[in-house]
Protein backbone atom coordinates (compact mmCIF):
# COMPACT_ATOMS: atom_id res chain seq x y z
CA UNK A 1 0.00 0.00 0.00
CA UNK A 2 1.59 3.75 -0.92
CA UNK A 3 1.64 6.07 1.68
CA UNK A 4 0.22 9.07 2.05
CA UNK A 5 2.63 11.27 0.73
CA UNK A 6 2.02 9.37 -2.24
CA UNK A 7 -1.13 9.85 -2.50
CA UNK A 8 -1.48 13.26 -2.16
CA UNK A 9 1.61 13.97 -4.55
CA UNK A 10 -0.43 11.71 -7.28
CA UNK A 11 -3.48 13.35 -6.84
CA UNK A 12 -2.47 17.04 -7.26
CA UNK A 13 -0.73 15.76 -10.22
CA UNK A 14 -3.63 14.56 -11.65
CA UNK A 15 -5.11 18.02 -10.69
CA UNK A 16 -2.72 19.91 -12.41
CA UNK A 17 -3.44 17.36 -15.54
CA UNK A 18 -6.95 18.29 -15.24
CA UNK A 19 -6.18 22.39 -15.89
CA UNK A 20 -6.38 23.19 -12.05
CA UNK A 21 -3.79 25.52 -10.99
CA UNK A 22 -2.95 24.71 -7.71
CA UNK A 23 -3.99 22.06 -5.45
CA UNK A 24 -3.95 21.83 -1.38
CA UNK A 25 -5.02 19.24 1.23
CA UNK A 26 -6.01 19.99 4.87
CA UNK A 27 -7.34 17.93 7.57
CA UNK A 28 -11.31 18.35 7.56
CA UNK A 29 -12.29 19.55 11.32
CA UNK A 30 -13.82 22.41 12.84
CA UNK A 31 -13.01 26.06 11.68
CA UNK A 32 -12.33 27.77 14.64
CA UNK A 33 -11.56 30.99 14.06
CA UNK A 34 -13.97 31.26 10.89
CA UNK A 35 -16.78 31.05 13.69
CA UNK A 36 -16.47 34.01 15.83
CA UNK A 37 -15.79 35.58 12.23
CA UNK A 38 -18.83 34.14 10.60
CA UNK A 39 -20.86 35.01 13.67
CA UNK A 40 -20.21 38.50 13.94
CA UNK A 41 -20.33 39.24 9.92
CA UNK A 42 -24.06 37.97 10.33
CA UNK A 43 -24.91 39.95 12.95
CA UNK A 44 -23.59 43.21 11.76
CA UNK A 45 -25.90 42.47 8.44
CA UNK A 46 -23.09 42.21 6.33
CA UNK A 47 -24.96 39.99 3.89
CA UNK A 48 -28.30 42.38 3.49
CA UNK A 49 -30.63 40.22 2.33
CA UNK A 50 -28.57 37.43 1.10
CA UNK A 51 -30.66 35.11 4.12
CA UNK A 52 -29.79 32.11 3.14
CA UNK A 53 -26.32 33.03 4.66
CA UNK A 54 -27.63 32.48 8.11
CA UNK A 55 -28.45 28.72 7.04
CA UNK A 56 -26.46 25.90 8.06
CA UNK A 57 -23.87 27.66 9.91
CA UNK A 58 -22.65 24.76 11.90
CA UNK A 59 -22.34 22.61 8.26
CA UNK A 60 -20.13 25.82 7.44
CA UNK A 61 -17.76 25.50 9.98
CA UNK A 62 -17.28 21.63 10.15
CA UNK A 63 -17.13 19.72 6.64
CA UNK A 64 -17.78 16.24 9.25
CA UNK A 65 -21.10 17.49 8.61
CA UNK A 66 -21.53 17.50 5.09
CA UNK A 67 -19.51 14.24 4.57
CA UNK A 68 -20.02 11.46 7.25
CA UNK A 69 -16.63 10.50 8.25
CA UNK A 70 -14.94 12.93 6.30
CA UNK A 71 -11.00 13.50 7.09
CA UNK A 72 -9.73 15.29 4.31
CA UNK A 73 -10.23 18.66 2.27
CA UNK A 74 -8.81 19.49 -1.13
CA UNK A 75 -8.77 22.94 -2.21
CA UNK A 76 -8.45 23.68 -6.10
CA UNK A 77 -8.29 26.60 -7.88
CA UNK A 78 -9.13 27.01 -11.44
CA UNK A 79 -7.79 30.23 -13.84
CA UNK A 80 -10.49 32.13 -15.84
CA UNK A 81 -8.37 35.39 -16.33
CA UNK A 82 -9.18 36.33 -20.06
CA UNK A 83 -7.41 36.96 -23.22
CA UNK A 84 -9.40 39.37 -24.00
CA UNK A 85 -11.65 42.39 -22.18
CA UNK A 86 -14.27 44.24 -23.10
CA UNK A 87 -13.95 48.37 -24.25
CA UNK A 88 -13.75 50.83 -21.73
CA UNK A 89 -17.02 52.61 -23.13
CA UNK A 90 -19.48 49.93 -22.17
CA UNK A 91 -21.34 48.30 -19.50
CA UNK A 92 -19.35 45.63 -18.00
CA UNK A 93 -19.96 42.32 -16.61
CA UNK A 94 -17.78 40.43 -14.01
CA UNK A 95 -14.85 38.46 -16.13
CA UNK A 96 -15.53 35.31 -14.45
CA UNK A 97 -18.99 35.30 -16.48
CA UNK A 98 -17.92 35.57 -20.22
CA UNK A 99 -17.84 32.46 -20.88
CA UNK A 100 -20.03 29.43 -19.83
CA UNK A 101 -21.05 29.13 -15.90
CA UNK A 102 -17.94 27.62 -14.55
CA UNK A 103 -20.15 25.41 -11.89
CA UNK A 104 -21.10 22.76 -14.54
CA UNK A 105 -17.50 22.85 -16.06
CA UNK A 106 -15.44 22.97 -12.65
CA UNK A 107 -17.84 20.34 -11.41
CA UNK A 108 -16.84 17.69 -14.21
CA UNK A 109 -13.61 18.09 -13.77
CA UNK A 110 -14.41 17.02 -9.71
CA UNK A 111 -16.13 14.02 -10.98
CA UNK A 112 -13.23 12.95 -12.83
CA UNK A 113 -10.71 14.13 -9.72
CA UNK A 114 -13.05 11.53 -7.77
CA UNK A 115 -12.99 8.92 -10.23
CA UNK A 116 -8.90 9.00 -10.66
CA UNK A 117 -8.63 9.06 -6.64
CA UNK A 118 -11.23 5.64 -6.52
CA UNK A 119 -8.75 3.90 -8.93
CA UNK A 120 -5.97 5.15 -7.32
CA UNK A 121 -7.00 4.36 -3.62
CA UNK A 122 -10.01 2.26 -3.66
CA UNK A 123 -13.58 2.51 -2.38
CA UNK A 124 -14.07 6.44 -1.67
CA UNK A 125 -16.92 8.62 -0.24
CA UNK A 126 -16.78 11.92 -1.36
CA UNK A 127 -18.32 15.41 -2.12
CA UNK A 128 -17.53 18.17 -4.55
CA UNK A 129 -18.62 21.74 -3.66
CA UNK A 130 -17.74 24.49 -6.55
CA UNK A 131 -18.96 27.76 -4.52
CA UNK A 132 -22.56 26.78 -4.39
CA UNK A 133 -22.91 24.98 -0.63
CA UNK A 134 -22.40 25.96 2.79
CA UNK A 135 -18.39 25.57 2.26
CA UNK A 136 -15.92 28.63 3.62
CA UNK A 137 -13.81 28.12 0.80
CA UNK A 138 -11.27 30.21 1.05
CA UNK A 139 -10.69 29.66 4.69
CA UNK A 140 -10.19 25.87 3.58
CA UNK A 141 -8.00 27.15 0.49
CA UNK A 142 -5.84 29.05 2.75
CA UNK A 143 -5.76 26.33 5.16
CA UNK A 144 -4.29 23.88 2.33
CA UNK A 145 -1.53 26.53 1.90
CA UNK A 146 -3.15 27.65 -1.41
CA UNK A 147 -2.88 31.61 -0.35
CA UNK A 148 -4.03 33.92 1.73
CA UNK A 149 -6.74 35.89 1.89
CA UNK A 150 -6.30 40.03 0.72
CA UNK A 151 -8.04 42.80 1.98
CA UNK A 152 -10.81 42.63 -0.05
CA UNK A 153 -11.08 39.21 1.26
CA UNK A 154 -10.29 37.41 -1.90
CA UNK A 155 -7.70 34.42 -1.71
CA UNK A 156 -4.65 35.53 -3.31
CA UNK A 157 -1.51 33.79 -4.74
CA UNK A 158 2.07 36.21 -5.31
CA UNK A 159 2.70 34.40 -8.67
CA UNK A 160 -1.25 34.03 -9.91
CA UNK A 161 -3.12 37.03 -8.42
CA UNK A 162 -7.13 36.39 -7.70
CA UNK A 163 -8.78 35.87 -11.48
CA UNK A 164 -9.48 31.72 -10.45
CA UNK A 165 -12.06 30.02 -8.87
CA UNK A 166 -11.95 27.74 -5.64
CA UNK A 167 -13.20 24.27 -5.50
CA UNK A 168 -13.18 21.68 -2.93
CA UNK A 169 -13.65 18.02 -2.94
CA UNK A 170 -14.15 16.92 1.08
CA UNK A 171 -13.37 12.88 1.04
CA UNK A 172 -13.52 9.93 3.64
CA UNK A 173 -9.95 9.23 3.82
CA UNK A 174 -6.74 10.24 5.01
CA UNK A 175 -4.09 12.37 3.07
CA UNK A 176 -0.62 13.88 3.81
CA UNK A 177 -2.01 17.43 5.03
CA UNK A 178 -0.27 21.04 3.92
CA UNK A 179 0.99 23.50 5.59
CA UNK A 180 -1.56 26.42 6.37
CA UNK A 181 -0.60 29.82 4.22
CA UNK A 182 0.12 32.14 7.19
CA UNK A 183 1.89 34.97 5.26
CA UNK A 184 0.25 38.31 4.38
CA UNK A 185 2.05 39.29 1.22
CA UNK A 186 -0.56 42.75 1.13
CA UNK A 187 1.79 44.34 3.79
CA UNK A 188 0.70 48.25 4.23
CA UNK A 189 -1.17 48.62 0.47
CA UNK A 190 -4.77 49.75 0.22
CA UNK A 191 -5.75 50.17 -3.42
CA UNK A 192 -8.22 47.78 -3.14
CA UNK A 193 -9.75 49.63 -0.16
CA UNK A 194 -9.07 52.66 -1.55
CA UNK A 195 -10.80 51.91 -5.07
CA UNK A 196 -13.80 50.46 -3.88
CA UNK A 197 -16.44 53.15 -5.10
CA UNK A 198 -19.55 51.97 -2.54
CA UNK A 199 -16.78 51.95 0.46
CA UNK A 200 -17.42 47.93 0.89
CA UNK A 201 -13.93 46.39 1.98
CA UNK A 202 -13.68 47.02 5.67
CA UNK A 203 -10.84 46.28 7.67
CA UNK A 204 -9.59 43.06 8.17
CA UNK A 205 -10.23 41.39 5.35
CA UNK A 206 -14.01 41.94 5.52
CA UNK A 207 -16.25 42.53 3.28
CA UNK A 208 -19.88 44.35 3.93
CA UNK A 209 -21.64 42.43 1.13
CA UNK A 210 -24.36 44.58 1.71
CA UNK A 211 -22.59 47.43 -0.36
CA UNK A 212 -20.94 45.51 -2.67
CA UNK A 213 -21.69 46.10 -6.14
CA UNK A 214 -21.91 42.38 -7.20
CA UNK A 215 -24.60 42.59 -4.63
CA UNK A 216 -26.48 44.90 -5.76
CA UNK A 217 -26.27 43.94 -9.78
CA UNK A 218 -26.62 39.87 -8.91
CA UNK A 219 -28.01 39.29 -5.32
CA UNK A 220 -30.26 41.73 -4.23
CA UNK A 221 -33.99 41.20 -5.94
CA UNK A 222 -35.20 44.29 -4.82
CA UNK A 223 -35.26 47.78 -6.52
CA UNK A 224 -31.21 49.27 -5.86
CA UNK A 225 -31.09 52.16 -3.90
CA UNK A 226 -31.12 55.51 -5.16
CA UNK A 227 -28.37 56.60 -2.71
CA UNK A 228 -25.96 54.17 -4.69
CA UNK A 229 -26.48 56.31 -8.09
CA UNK A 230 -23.28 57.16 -10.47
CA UNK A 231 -21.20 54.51 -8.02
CA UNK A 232 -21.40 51.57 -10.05
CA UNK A 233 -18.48 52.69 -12.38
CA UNK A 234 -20.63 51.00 -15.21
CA UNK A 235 -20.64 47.78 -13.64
CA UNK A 236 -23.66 45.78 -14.81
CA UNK A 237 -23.18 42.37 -13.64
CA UNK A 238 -20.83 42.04 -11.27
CA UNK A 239 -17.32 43.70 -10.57
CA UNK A 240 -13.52 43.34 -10.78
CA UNK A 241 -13.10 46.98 -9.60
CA UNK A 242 -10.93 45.46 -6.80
CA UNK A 243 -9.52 42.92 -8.07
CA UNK A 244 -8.04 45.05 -11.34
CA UNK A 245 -6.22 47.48 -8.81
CA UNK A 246 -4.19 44.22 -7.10
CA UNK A 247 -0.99 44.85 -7.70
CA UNK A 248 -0.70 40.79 -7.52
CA UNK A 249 -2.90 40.56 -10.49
CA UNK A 250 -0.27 41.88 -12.86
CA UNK A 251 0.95 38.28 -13.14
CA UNK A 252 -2.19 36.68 -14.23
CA UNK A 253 -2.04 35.18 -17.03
CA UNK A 254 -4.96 34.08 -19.63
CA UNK A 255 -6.94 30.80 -19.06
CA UNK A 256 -6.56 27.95 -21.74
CA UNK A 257 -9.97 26.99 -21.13
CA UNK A 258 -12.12 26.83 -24.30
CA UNK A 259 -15.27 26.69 -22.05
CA UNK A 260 -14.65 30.41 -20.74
CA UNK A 261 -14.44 32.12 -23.97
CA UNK A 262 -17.17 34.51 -24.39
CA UNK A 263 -19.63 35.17 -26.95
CA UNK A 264 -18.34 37.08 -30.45
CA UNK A 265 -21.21 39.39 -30.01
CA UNK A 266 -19.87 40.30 -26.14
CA UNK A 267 -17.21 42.86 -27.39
CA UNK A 268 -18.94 44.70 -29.67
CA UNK A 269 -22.03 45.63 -27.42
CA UNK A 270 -21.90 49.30 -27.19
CA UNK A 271 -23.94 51.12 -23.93
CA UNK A 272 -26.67 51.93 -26.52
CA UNK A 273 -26.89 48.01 -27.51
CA UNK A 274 -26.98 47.47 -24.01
CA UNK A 275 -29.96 49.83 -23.20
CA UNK A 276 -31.70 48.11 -26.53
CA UNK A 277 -30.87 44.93 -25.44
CA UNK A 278 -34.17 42.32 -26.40
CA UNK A 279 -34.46 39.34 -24.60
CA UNK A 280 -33.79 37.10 -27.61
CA UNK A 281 -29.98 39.01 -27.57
CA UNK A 282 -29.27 38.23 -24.04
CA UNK A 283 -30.34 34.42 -24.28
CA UNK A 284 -28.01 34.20 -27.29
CA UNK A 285 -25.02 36.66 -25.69
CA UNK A 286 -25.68 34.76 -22.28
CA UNK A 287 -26.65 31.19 -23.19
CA UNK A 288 -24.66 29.42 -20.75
CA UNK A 289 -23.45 32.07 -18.97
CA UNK A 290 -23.86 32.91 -15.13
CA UNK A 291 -25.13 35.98 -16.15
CA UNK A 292 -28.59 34.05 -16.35
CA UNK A 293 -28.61 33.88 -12.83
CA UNK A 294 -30.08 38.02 -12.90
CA UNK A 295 -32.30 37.00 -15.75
CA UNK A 296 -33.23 39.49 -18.34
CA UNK A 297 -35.52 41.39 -16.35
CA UNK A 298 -32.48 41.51 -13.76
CA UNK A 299 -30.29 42.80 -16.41
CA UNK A 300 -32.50 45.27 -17.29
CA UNK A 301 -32.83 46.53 -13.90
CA UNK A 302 -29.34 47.04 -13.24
CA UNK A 303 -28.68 49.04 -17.26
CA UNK A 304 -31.64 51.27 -16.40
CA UNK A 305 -30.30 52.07 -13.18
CA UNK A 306 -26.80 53.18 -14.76
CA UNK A 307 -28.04 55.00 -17.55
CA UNK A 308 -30.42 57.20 -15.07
């Protein structure tokens, strides 16, 4: 039987095979000091009317509870930094949505992960969470010594920047664990902080998703409030606002995934195409895209409130 350290080297080179980037494993047991965190964000109303934040909180803290006998956690990330952006001039939508919803593709690739792990080790019990379950995922990231987390509360990496998303996959058996990423490469800098246009990156690390703008243009149902007028910065879906000021994002680098690449029609969309936009236009712009998640009428909403 290989040992552990086997294991776990084997596996995160089959990750890497698989297009993820990097690739930690932690022991799965209780965050905590992402409760007392988690606690107080909820009660200071940090997630407005995002609700079903308050659900499941214990499952949030313990993966033991989403996994019977789970012992291990591996964090993934997964590049979607683009080749290409759209004009200045327009209304913008958050890069990690130009291409096709990265849930169904990120998720396949965890099946297969799985499926090389069950021929590599035998009979396994597993989950795969791609940031759509009560998972803290970048508190597990930075716990498998995949980065830390930035002021804007984004996990970062000094070679990579922040343009990937996390996955996990939370298993029933034991794996050589990683160091935790301690290290705060941000040191005194506060572009991110000082670039945020609706003032939503507190100290800390924290975020007051109530005022951030991907709330407002994705999460929030209700009508957006007047007192956030002319602070979108043309953000219609969405925003990288902090993330393009990181100076760590000057080493992204563009995805290879064919998946991601948006729709022809995406870069050409002027602010008056936008504001003309018919239904029919958005299913075919957004046909796969997590853009659907605001629906047209969402869309809508959020052009009408930045051409006002």
């Amino acid at each position: 039987m290989k040992n552990l350290q086997t294991y776990s080297h084997l596996i995160k080179q089959e990750a890497k095979r698989s297009g993820f980037e990097s690739c930690g494993i932690s022991k799965a047991d209780f965050l905590e000091k992402e409760a007392s965190n988690l606690e107080n964000w909820l009660k200071n109303g940090f997630h407005g009317k995002m609700n079903y934040m308050e659900n499941y909180f214990d499952k949030r803290l313990d993966p033991r509870l989403l996994l019977d006998d789970a012992k291990s956690v591996i964090s993934l990330s997964y590049n979607y930094f683009p080749k290409e952006l759209q004009n200045n001039d327009t209304y913008k939508i958050a890069k990690y949505a130009y291409g096709e919803d990265y849930h169904h593709i990120i998720k396949g690739k965890l099946k297969e992960l799985t499926f090389f792990i069950e021929n590599l080790i035998g009979q396994v019990n597993g989950r795969a969470f791609v940031d759509s379950a009560p998972v803290l995922e970048r508190a597990w990231a930075e716990k498998s010594g995949v980065g830390w987390r930035g002021k804007n509360s984004l996990l970062l990496q000094k070679n990579k920047g922040s343009f990937f998303f996390l996955a996990e996959l939370i298993l029933d058996v034991e794996l050589a664990y990683d160091n935790p990423f301690k290290a705060d490469h941000c040191g005194t800098c506060t572009k991110c902080i000082d670039a945020c246009p609706t003032n939503a990156i507190l100290p800390n690390n924290t975020i007051d998703g109530s005022k951030c703008i991907s709330y407002f243009t994705i999460e929030l149902k209700d009508e957006i409030p007047t007192s956030m007028k002319r602070k979108f910065e043309d953000w219609m879906f969405g925003c990288d606002i902090c993330q393009d000021v990181c100076p760590w994002n000057r080493f992204s680098k563009p995805h290879s995934e064919e998946k991601f690449k948006p729709h022809p029609d995406l870069f050409s969309m002027s602010k008056n195409d936008w504001q003309e936009i018919t239904e029919e236009v958005f299913q075919i712009i957004f046909k796969k895209s997590a853009v659907k998640r605001t629906k047209f009428a969402g869309l809508v909403r959020n052009i009408s409130f930045l051409k006002d």
